[in-house]
PDB file of N, CA and C in Angstrom:
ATOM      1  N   UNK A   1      49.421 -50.735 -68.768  1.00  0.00           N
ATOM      2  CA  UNK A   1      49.886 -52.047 -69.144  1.00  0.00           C
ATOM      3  C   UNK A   1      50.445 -52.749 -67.903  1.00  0.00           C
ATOM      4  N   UNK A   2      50.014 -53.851 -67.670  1.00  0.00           N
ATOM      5  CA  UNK A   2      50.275 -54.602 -66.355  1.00  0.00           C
ATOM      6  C   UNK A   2      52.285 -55.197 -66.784  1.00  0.00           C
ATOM      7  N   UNK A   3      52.442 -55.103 -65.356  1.00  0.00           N
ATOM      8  CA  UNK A   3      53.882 -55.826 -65.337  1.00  0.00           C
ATOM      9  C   UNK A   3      54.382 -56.968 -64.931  1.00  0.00           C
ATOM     10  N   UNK A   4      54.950 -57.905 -66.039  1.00  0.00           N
ATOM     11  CA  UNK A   4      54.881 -59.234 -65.765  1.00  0.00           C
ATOM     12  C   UNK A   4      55.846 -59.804 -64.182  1.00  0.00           C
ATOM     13  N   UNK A   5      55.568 -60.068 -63.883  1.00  0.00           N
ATOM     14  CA  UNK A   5      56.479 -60.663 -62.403  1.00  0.00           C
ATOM     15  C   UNK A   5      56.704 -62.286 -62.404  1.00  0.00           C
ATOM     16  N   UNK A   6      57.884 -62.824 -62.431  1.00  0.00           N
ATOM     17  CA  UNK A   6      57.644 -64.347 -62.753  1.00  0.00           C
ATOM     18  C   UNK A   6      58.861 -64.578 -60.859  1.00  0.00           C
ATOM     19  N   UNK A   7      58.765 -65.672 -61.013  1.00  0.00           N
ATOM     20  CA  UNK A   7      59.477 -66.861 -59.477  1.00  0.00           C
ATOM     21  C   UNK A   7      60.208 -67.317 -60.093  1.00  0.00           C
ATOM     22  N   UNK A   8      61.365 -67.692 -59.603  1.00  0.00           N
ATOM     23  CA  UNK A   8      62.278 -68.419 -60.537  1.00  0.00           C
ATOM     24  C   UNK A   8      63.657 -68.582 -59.438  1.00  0.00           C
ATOM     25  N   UNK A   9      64.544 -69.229 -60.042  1.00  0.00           N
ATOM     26  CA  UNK A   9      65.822 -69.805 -59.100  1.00  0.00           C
ATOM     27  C   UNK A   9      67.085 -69.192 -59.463  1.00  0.00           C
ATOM     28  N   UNK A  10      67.314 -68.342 -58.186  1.00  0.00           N
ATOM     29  CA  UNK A  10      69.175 -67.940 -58.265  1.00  0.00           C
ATOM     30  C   UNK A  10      69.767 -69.072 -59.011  1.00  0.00           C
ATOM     31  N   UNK A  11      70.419 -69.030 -59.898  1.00  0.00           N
ATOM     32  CA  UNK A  11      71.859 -69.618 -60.428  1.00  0.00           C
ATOM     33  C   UNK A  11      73.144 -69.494 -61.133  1.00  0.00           C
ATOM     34  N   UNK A  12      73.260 -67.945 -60.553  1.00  0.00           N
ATOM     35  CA  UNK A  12      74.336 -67.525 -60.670  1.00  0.00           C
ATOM     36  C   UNK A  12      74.270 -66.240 -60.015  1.00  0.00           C
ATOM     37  N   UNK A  13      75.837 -65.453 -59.194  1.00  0.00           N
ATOM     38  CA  UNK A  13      75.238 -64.086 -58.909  1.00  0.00           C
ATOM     39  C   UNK A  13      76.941 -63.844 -58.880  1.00  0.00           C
ATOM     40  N   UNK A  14      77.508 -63.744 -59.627  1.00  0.00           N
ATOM     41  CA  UNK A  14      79.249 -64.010 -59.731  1.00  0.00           C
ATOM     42  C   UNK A  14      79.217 -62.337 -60.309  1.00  0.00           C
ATOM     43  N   UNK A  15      78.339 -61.622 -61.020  1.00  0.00           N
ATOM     44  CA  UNK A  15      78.388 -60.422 -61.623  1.00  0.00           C
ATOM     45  C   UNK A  15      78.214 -59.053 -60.631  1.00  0.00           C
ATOM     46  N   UNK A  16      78.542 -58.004 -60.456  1.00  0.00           N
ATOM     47  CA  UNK A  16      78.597 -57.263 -59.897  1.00  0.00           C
ATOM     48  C   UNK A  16      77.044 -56.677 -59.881  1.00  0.00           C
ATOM     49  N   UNK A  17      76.321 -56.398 -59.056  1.00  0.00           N
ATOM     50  CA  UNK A  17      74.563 -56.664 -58.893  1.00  0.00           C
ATOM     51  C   UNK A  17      73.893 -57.311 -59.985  1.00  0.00           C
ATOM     52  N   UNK A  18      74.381 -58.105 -60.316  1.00  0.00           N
ATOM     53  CA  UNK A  18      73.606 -58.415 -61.400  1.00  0.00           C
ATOM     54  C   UNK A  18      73.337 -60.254 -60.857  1.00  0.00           C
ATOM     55  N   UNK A  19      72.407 -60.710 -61.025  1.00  0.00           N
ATOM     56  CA  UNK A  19      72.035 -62.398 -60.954  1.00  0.00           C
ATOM     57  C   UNK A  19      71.530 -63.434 -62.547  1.00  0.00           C
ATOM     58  N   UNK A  20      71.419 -64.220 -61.937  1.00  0.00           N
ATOM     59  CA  UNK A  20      70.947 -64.881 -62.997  1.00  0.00           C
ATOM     60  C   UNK A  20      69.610 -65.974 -62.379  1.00  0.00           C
ATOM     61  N   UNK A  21      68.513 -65.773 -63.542  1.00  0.00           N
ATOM     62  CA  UNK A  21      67.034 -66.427 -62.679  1.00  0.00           C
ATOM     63  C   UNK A  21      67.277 -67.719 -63.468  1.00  0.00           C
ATOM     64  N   UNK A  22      66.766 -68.723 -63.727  1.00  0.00           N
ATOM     65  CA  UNK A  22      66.015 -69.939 -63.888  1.00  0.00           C
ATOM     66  C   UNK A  22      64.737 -69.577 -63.752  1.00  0.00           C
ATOM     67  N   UNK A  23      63.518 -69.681 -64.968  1.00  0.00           N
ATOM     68  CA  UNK A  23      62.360 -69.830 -64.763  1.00  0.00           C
ATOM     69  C   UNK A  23      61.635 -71.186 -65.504  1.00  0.00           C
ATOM     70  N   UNK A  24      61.199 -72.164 -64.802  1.00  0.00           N
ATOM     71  CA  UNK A  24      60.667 -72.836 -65.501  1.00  0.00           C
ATOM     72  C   UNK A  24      59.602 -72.421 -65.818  1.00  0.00           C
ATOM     73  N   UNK A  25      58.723 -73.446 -66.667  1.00  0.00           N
ATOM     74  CA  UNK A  25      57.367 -72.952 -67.285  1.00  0.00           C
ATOM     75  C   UNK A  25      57.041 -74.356 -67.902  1.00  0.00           C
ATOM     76  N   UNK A  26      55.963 -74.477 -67.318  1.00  0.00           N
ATOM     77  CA  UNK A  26      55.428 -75.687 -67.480  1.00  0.00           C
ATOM     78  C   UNK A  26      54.186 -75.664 -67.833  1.00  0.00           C
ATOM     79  N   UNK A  27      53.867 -77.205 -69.307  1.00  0.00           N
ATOM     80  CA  UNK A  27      52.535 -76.791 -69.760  1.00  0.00           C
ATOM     81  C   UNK A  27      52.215 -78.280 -70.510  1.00  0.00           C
ATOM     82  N   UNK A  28      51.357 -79.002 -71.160  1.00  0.00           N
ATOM     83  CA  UNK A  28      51.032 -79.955 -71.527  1.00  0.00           C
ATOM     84  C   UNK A  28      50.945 -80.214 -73.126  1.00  0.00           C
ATOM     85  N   UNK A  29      51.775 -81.325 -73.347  1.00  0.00           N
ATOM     86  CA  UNK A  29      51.973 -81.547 -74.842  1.00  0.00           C
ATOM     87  C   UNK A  29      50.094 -81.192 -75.707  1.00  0.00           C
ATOM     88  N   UNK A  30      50.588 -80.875 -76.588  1.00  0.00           N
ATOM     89  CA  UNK A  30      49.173 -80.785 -77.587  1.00  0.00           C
ATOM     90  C   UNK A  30      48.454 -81.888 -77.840  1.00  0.00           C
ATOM     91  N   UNK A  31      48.912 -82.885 -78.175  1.00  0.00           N
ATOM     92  CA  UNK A  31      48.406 -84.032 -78.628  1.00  0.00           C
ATOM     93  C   UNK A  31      49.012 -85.027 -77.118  1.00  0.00           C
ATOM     94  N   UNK A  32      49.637 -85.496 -76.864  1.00  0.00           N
ATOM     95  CA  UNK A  32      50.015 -86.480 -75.926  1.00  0.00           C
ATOM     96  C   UNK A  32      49.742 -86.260 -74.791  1.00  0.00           C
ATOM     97  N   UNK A  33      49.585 -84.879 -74.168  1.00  0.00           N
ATOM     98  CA  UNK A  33      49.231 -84.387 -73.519  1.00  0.00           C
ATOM     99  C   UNK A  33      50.293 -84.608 -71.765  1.00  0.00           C
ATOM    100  N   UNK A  34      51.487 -84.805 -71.931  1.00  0.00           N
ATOM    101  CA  UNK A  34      52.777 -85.143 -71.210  1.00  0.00           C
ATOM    102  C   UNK A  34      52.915 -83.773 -70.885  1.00  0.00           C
ATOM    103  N   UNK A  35      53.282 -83.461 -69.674  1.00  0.00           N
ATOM    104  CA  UNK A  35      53.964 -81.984 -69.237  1.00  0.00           C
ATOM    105  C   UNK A  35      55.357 -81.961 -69.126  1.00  0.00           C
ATOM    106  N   UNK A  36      55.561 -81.043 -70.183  1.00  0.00           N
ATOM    107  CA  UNK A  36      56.835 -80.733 -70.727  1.00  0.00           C
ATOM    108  C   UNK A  36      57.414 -79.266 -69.420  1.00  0.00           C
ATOM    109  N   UNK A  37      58.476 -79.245 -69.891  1.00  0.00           N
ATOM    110  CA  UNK A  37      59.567 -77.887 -68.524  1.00  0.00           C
ATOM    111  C   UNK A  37      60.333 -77.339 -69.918  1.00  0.00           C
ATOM    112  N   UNK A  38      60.034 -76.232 -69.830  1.00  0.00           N
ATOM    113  CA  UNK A  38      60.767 -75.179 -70.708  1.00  0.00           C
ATOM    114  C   UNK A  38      61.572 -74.223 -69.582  1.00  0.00           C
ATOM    115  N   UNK A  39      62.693 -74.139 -69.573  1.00  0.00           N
ATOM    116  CA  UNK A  39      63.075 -73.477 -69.019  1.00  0.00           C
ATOM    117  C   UNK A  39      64.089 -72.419 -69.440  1.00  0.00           C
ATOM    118  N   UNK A  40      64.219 -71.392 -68.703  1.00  0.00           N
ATOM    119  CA  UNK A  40      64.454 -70.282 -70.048  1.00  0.00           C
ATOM    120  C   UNK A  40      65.321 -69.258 -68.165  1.00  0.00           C
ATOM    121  N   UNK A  41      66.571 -68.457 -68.855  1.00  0.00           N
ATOM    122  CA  UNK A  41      67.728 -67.828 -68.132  1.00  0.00           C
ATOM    123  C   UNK A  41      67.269 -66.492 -68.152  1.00  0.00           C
ATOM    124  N   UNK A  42      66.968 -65.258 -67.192  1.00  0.00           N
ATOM    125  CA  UNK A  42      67.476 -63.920 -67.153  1.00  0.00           C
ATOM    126  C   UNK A  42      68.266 -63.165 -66.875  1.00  0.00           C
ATOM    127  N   UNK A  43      68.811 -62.212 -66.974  1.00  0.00           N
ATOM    128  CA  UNK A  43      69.263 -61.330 -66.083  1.00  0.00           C
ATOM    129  C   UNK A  43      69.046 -60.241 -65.207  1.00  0.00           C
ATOM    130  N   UNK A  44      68.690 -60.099 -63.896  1.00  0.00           N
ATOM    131  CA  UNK A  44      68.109 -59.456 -62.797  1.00  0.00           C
ATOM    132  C   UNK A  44      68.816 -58.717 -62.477  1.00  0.00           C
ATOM    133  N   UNK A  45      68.444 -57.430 -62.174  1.00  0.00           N
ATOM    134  CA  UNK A  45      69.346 -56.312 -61.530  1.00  0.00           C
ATOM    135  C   UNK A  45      68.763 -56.434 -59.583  1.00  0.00           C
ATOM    136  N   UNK A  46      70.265 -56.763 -59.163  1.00  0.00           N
ATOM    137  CA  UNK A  46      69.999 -56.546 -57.575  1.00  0.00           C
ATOM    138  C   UNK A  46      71.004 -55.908 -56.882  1.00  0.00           C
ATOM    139  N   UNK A  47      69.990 -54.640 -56.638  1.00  0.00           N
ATOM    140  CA  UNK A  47      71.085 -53.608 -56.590  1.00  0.00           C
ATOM    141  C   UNK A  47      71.736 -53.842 -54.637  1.00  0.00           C
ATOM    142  N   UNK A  48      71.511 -54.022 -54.098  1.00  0.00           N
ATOM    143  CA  UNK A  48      71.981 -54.318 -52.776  1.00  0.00           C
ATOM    144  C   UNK A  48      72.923 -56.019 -52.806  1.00  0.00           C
ATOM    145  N   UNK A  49      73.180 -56.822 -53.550  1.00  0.00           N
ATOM    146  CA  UNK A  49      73.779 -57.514 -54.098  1.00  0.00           C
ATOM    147  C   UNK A  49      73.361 -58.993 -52.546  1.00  0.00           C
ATOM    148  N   UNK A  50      72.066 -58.937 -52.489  1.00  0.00           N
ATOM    149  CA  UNK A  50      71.964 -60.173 -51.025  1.00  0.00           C
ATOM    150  C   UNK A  50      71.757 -61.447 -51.622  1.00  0.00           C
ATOM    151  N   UNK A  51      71.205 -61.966 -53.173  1.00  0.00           N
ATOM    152  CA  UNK A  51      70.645 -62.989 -53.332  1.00  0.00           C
ATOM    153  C   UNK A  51      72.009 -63.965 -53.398  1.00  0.00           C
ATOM    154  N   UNK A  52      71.552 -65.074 -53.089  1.00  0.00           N
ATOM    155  CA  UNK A  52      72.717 -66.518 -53.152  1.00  0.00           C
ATOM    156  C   UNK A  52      72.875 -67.131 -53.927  1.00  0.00           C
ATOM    157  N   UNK A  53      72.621 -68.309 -54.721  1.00  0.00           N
ATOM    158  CA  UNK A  53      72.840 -69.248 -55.369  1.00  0.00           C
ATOM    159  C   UNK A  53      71.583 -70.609 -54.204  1.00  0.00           C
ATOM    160  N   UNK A  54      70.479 -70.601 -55.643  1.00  0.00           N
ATOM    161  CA  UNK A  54      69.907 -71.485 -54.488  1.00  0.00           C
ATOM    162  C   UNK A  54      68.386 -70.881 -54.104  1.00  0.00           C
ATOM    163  N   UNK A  55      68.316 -69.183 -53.833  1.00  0.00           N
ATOM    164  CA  UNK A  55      67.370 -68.495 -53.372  1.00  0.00           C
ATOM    165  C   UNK A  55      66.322 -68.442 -54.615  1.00  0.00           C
ATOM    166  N   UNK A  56      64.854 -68.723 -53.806  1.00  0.00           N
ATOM    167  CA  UNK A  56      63.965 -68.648 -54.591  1.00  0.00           C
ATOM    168  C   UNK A  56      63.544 -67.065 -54.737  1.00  0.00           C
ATOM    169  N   UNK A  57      63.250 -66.378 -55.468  1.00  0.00           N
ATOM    170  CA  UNK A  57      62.989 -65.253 -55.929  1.00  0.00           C
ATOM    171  C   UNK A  57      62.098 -64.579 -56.494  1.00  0.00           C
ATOM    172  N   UNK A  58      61.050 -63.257 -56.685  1.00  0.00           N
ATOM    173  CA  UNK A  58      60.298 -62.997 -57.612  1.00  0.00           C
ATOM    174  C   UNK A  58      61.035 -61.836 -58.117  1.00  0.00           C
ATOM    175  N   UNK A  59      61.022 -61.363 -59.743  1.00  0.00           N
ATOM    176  CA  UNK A  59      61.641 -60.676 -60.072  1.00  0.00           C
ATOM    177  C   UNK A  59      60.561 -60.211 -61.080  1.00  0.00           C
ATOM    178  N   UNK A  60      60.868 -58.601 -61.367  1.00  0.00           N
ATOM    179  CA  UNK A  60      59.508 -58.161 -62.309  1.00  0.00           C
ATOM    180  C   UNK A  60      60.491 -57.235 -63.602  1.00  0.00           C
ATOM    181  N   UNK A  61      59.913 -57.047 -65.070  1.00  0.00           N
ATOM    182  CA  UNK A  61      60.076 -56.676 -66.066  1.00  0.00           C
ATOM    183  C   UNK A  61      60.170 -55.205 -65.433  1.00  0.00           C
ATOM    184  N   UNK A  62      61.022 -54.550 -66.273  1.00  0.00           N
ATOM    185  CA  UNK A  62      61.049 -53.011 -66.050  1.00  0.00           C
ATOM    186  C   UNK A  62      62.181 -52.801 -67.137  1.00  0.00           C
ATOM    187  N   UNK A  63      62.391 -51.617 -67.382  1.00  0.00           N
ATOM    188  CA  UNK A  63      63.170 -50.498 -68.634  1.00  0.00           C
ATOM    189  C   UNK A  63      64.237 -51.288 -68.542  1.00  0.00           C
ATOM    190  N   UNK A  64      65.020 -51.755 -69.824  1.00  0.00           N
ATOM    191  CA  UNK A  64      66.568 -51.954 -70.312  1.00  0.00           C
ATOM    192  C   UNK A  64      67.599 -51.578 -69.327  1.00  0.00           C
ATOM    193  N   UNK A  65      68.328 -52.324 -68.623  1.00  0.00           N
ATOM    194  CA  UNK A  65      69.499 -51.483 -67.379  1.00  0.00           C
ATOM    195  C   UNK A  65      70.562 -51.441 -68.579  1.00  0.00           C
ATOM    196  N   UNK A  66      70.849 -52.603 -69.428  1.00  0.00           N
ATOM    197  CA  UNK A  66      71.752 -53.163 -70.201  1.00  0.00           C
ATOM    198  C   UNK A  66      71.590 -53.783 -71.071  1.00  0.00           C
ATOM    199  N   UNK A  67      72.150 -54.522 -72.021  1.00  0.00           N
ATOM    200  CA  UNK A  67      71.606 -54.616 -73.326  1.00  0.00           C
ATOM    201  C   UNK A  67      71.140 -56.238 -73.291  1.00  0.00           C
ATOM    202  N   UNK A  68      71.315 -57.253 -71.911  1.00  0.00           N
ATOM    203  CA  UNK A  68      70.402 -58.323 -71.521  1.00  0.00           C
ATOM    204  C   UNK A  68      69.817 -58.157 -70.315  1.00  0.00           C
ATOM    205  N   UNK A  69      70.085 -56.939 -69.621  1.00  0.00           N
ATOM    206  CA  UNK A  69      68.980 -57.207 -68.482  1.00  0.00           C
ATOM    207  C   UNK A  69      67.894 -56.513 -68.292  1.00  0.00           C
ATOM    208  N   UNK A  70      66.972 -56.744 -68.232  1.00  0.00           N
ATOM    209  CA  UNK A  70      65.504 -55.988 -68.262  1.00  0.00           C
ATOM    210  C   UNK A  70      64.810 -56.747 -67.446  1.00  0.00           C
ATOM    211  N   UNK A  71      65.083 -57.178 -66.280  1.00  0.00           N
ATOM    212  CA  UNK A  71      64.361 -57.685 -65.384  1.00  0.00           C
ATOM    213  C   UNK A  71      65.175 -57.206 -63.697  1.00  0.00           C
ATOM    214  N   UNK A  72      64.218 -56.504 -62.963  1.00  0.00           N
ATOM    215  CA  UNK A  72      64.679 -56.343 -61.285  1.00  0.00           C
ATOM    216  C   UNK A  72      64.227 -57.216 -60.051  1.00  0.00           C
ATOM    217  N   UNK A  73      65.162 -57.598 -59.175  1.00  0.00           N
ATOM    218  CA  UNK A  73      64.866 -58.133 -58.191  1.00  0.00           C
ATOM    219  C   UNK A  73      63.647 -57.380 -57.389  1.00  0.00           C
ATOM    220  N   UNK A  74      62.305 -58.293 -57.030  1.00  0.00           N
ATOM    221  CA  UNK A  74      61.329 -57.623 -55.871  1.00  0.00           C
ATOM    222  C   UNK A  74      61.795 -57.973 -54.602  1.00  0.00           C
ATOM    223  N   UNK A  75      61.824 -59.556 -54.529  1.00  0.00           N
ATOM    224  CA  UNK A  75      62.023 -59.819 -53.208  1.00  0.00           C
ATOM    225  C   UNK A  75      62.206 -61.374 -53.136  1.00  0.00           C
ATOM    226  N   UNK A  76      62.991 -61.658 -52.489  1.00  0.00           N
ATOM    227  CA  UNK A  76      63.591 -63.059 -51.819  1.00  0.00           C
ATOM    228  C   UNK A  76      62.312 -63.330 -51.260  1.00  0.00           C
ATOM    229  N   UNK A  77      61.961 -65.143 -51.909  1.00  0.00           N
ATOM    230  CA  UNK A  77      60.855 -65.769 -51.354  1.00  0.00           C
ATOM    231  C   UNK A  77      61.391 -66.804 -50.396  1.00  0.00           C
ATOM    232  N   UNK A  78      62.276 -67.136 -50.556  1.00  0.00           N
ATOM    233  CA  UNK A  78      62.847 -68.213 -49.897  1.00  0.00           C
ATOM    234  C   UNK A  78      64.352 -68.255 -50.030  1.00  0.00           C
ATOM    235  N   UNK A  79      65.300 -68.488 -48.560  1.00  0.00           N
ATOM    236  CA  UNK A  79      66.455 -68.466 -48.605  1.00  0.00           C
ATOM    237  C   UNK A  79      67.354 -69.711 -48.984  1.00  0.00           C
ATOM    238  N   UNK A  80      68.355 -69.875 -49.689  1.00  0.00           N
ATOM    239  CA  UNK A  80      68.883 -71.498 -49.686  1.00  0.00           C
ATOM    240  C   UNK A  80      69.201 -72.037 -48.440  1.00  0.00           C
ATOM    241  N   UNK A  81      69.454 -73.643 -48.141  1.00  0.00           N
ATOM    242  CA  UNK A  81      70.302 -73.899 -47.357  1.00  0.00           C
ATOM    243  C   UNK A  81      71.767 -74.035 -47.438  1.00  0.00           C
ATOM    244  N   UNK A  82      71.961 -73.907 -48.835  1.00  0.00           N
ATOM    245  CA  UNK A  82      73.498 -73.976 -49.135  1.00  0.00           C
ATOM    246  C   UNK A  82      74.050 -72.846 -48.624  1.00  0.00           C
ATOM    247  N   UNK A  83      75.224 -73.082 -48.197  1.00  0.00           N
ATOM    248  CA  UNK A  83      76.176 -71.711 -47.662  1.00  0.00           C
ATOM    249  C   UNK A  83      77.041 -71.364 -48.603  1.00  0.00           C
ATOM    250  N   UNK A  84      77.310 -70.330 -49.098  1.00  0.00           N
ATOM    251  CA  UNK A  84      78.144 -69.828 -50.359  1.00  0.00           C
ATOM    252  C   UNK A  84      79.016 -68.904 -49.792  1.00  0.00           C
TER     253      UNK A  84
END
């Protein structure tokens, strides 16, 4: 069974390795056909604790750490310019 990996945006990392993603997801009304942004929150396990607030990210599905996080940091795609 393949493992989903999504991109998405640091916006929060205040938890002890733990972050928070932003993933949008974007797709076109049925009938009107307008592109709508669904955007939807995870929780990422990063166990070396480097990501910022800001950093673009890919993060992939893997086993329950906790009873909301089931998603791990792969790797920093891009760093912010904000300084935190």
């Amino acid at each position: 069974m393949p493992v989903k990996q999504q991109m998405g945006i640091v916006i929060s990392n205040k938890m002890t390795k733990t972050i928070v993603v932003k993933i949008e997801n974007r797709y076109p009304h049925p009938m009107y056909s307008k592109i709508l942004i669904k955007t939807k929150k995870y929780l990422a396990h990063d166990e070396l604790e480097e990501c910022n607030i800001g950093d673009k990210v890919l993060v992939e599905e893997c086993r329950p750490l906790s009873k909301k996080k089931c998603w791990k940091l792969i790797k920093i795609l891009s760093k912010s310019s904000l300084i935190s």
